[in-house]
Protein backbone atom coordinates (compact mmCIF):
# COMPACT_ATOMS: atom_id res chain seq x y z
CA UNK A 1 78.83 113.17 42.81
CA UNK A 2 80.48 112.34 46.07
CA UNK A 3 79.04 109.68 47.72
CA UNK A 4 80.13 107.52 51.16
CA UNK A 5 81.88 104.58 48.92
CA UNK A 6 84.25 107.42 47.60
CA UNK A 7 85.45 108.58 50.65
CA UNK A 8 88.53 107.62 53.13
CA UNK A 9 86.33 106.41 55.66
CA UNK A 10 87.19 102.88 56.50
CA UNK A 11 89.72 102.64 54.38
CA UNK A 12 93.85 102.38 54.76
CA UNK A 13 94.85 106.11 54.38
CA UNK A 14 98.59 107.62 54.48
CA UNK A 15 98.25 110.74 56.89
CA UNK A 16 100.13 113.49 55.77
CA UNK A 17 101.81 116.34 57.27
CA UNK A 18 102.12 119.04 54.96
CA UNK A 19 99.12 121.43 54.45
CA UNK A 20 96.22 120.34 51.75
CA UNK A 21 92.83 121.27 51.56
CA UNK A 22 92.05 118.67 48.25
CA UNK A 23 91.59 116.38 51.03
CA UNK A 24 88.25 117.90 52.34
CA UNK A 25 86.01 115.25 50.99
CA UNK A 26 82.42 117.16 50.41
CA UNK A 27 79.67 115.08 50.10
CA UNK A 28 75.73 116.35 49.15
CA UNK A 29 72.93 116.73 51.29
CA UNK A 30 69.99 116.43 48.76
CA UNK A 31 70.17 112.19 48.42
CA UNK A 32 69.75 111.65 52.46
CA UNK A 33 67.60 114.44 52.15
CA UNK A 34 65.32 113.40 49.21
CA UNK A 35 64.80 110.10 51.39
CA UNK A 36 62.82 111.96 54.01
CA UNK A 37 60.75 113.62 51.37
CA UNK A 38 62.75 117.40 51.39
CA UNK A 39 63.51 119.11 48.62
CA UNK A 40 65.05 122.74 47.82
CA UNK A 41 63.35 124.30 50.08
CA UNK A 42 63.96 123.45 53.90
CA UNK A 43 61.75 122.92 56.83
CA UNK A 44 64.39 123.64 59.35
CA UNK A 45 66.84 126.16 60.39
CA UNK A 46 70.20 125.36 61.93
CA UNK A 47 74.14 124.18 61.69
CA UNK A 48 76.09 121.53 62.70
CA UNK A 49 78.80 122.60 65.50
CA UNK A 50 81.88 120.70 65.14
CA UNK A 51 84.97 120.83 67.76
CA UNK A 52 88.00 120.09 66.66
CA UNK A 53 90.49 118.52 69.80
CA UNK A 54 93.60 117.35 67.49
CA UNK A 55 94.40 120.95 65.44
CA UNK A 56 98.07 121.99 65.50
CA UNK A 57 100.46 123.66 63.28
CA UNK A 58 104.19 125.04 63.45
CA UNK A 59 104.78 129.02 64.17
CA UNK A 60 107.00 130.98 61.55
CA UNK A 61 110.16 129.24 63.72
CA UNK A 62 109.17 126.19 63.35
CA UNK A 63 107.57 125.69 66.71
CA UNK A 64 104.47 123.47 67.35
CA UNK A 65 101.48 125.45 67.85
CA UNK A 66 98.30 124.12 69.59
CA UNK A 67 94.07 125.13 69.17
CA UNK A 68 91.19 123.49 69.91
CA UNK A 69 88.71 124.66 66.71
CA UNK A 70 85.13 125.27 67.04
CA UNK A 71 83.22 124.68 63.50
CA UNK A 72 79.80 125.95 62.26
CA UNK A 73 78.49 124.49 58.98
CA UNK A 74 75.28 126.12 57.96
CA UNK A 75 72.58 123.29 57.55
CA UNK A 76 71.01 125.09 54.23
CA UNK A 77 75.03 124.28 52.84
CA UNK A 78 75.18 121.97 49.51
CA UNK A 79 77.13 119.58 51.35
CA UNK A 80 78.52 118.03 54.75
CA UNK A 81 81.84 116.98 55.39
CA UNK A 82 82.65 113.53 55.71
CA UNK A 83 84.34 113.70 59.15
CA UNK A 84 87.75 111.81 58.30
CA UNK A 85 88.53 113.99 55.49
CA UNK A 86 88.37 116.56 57.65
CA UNK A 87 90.50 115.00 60.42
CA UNK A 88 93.10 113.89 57.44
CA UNK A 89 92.92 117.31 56.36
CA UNK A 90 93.34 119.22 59.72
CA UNK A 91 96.44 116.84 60.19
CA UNK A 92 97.92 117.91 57.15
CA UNK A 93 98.55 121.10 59.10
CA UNK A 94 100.69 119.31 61.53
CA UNK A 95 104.44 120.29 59.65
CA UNK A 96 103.30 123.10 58.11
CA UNK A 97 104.43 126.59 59.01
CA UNK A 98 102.37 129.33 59.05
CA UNK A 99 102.38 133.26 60.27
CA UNK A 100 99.95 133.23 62.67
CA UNK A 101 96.80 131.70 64.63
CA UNK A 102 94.99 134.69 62.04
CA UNK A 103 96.23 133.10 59.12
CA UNK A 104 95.31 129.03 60.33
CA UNK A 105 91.66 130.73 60.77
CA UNK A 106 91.43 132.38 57.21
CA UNK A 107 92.97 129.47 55.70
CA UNK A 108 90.24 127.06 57.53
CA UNK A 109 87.17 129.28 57.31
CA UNK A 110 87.92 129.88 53.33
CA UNK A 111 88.53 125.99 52.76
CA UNK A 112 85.51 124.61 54.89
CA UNK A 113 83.43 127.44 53.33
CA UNK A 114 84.28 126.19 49.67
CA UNK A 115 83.78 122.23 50.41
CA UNK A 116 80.97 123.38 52.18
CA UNK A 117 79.51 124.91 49.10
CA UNK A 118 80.64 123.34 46.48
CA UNK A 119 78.26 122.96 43.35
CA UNK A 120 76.29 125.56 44.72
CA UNK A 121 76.58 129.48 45.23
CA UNK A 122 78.12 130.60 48.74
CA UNK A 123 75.39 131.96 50.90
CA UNK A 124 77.70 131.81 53.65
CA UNK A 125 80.62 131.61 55.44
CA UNK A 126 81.19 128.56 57.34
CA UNK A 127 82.31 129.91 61.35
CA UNK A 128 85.78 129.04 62.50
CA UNK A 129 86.49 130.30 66.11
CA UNK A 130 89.92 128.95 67.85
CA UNK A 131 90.56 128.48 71.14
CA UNK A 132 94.02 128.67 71.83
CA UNK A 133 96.17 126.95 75.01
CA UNK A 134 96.10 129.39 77.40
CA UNK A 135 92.38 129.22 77.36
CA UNK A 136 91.71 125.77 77.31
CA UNK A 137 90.62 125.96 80.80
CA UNK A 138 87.17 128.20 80.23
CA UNK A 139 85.91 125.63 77.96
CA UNK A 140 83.04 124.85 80.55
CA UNK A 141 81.32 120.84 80.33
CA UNK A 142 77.90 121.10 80.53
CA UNK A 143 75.05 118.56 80.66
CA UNK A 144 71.74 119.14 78.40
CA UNK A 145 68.68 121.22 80.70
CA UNK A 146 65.24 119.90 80.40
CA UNK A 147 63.55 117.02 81.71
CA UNK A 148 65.39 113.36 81.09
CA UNK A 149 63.34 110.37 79.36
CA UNK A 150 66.00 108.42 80.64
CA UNK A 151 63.80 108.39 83.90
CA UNK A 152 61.28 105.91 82.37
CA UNK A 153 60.89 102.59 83.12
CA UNK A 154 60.09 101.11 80.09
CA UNK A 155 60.33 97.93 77.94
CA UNK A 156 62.31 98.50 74.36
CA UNK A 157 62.18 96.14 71.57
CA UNK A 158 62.31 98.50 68.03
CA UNK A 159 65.98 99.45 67.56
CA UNK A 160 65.22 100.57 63.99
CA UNK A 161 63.88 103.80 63.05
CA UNK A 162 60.19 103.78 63.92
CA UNK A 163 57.76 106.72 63.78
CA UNK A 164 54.76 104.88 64.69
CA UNK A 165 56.09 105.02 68.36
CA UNK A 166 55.76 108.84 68.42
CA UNK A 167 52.36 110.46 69.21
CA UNK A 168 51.01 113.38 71.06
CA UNK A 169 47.69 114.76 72.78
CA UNK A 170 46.23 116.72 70.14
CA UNK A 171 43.01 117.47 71.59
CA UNK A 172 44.58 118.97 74.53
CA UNK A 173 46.14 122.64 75.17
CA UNK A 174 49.63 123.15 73.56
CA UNK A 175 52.67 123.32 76.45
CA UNK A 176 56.33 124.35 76.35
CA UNK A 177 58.34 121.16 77.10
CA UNK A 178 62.16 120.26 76.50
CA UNK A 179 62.87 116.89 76.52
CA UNK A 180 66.09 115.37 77.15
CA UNK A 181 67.74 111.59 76.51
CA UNK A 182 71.60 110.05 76.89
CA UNK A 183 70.34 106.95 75.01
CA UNK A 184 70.80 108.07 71.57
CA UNK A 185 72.81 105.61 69.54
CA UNK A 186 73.11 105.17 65.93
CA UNK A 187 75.80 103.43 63.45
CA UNK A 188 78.23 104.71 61.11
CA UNK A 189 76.68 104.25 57.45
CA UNK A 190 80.21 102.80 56.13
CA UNK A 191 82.11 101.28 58.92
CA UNK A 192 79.02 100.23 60.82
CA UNK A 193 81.08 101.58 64.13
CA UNK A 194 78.53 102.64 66.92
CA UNK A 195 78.07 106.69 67.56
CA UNK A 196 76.79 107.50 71.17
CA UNK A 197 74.90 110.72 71.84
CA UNK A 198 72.77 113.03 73.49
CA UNK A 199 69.56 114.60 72.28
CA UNK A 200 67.44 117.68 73.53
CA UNK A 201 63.83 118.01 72.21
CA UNK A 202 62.40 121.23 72.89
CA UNK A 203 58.82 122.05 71.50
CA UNK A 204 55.36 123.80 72.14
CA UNK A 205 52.41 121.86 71.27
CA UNK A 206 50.49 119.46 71.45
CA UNK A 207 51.58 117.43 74.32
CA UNK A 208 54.04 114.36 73.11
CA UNK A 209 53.70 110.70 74.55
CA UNK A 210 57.04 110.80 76.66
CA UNK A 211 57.60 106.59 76.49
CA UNK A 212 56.93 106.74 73.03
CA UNK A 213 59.59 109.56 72.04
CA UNK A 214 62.18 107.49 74.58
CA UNK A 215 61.31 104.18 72.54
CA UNK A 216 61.82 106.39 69.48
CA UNK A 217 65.24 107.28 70.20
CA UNK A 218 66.19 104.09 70.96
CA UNK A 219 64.99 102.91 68.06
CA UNK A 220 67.90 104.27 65.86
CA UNK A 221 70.40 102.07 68.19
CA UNK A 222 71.19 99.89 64.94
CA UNK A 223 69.97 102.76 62.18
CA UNK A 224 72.78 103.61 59.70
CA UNK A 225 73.30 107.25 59.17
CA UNK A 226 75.56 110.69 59.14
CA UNK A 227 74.59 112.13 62.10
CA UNK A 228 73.24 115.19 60.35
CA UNK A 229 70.85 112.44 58.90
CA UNK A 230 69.85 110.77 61.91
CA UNK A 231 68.93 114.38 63.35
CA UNK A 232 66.89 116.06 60.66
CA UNK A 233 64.87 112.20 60.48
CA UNK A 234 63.93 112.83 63.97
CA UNK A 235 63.33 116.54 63.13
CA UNK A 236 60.96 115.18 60.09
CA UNK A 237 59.35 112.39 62.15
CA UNK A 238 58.27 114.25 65.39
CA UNK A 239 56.96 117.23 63.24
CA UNK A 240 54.61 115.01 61.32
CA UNK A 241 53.79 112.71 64.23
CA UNK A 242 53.09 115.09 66.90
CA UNK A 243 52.73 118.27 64.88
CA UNK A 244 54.59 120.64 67.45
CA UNK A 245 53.98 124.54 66.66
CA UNK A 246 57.46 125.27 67.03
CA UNK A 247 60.45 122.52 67.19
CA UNK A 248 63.84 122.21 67.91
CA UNK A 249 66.11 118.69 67.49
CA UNK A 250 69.82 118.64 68.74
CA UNK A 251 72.17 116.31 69.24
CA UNK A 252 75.37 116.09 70.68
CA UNK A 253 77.52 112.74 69.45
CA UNK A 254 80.62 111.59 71.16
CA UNK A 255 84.14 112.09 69.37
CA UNK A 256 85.95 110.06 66.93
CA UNK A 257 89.03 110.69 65.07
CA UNK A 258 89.56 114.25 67.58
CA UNK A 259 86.48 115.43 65.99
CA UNK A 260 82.98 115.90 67.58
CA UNK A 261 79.68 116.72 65.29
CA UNK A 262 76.46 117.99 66.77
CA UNK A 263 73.45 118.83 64.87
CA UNK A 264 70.75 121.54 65.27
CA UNK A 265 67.59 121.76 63.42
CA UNK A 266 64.98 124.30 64.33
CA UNK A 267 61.48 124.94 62.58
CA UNK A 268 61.73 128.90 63.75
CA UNK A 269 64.85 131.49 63.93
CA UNK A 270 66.98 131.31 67.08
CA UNK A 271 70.37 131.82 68.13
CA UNK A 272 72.71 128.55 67.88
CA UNK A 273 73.01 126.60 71.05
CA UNK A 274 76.57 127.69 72.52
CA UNK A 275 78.46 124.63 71.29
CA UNK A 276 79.79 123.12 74.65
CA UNK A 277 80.61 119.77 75.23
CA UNK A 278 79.28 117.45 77.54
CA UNK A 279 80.61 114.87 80.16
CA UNK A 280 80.69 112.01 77.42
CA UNK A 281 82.45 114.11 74.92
């Protein structure tokens, strides 16, 4: 089983040119999973949106081609992909000529889809949509709507995941609230460098304690997780704590490597959020 110790992330790694997809490094869900109690069957709906800023490849002539790549791994998927595999292998596309932007998609969509699945049976197709050049200009920046914890005035002092700080009116009528933060930091599990993001809670029910969710948030400032992890934890914590009729968790992390991720969990069906970046990103 592929675990983080086995991967190229924080190690010295030669970065090749020349196309190969044996460096997608696939690693399972279930473990992280199995730590927040989840088994087979999933609470949650959702995907994580990648964006790939650092694709290119050479035309049939030998000419550099440029894309910006935007990448939707179904959550339900037997695996993530550790993000500097994928960066080593979307560089290995650099000096290697191919036909077309058509066949760069097929070849990406039918290698992301197999590391994405791997172990398991395909369910589905992992979404690859380029952008090329010429378009690079209608890729809007948007900020997160709802209403911004960041607004409290509050002290802080937990900066480890802590559930205890959530809570929410339950004797009182449900409402429709969607809850937004910039404070969202959390640590990479291997290299211990700092991710920076955005979350958006949106929920009906019971009424949650806005200070406490804000002090929850911040409480994952020295936490150690993928940030699919850190997302379906508070997906998992919120739902127990505050016991929302329906809930949605997504978060929006700051590049690394020419790669952002950005996780969305959702406890009903719904359409994907459009994945657009914000200011930070």
């Amino acid at each position: 089983m592929n675990t983080p110790d086995h991967s190229p992330l924080g190690k010295h790694t030669f970065y090749g040119d020349q196309y190969d997809s044996a460096l997608l490094f696939p690693m399972p869900r279930a473990p992280q999973r199995a730590e927040l109690g989840l088994g087979a069957t999933l609470p949650f709906l959702g995907a994580d949106l990648w964006t790939a800023f650092e694709l290119s490849w050479l035309n049939a002539r030998g000419k550099p081609q440029v894309a910006l790549a935007h990448i939707t791994v179904p959550c339900e998927s037997v695996n993530l992909i550790e993000s500097k595999s994928l960066k080593l292998y979307l560089g290995s596309f650099n000096n290697t000529r191919f036909t077309d932007s058509e066949e760069v998609l097929a070849r990406l969509r039918a290698d992301l889809t197999e590391a994405a699945w791997r172990g398991g049976v395909v369910q589905s197709s992992v979404g690859v949509k380029l952008v090329a050049a010429e378009l690079f200009d209608r890729e809007p920046v948007e900020e997160f709507d709802g209403l911004s914890l960041d607004r409290l005035d509050l002290d802080c002092d937990r900066y480890t995941p802590t559930p205890d700080l959530l809570s929410a009116a339950t004797h009182e009528a449900p409402v429709s609230e969607v809850l937004t933060s910039n404070l969202l930091r959390s640590n990479c599990p291997v290299t211990g460098q700092p991710d920076w993001g955005s979350v958006r809670i949106s929920y009906f029910g019971p009424q949650i304690d806005q200070a406490g969710l804000l002090r929850y948030i911040v409480s994952f400032r020295q936490h150690q997780g993928f940030h699919e992890h850190c997302v379906e934890r508070m997906f998992m914590d919120i739902q127990a704590r505050c016991q929302p009729h329906k809930l949605s968790v997504y978060a929006r992390y700051t590049r690394r490597g020419g790669l952002d991720i950005n996780p969305f969990r959702s406890s009903y069906p719904q359409a994907l959020p459009a994945n657009h970046r914000n200011a930070r990103q």
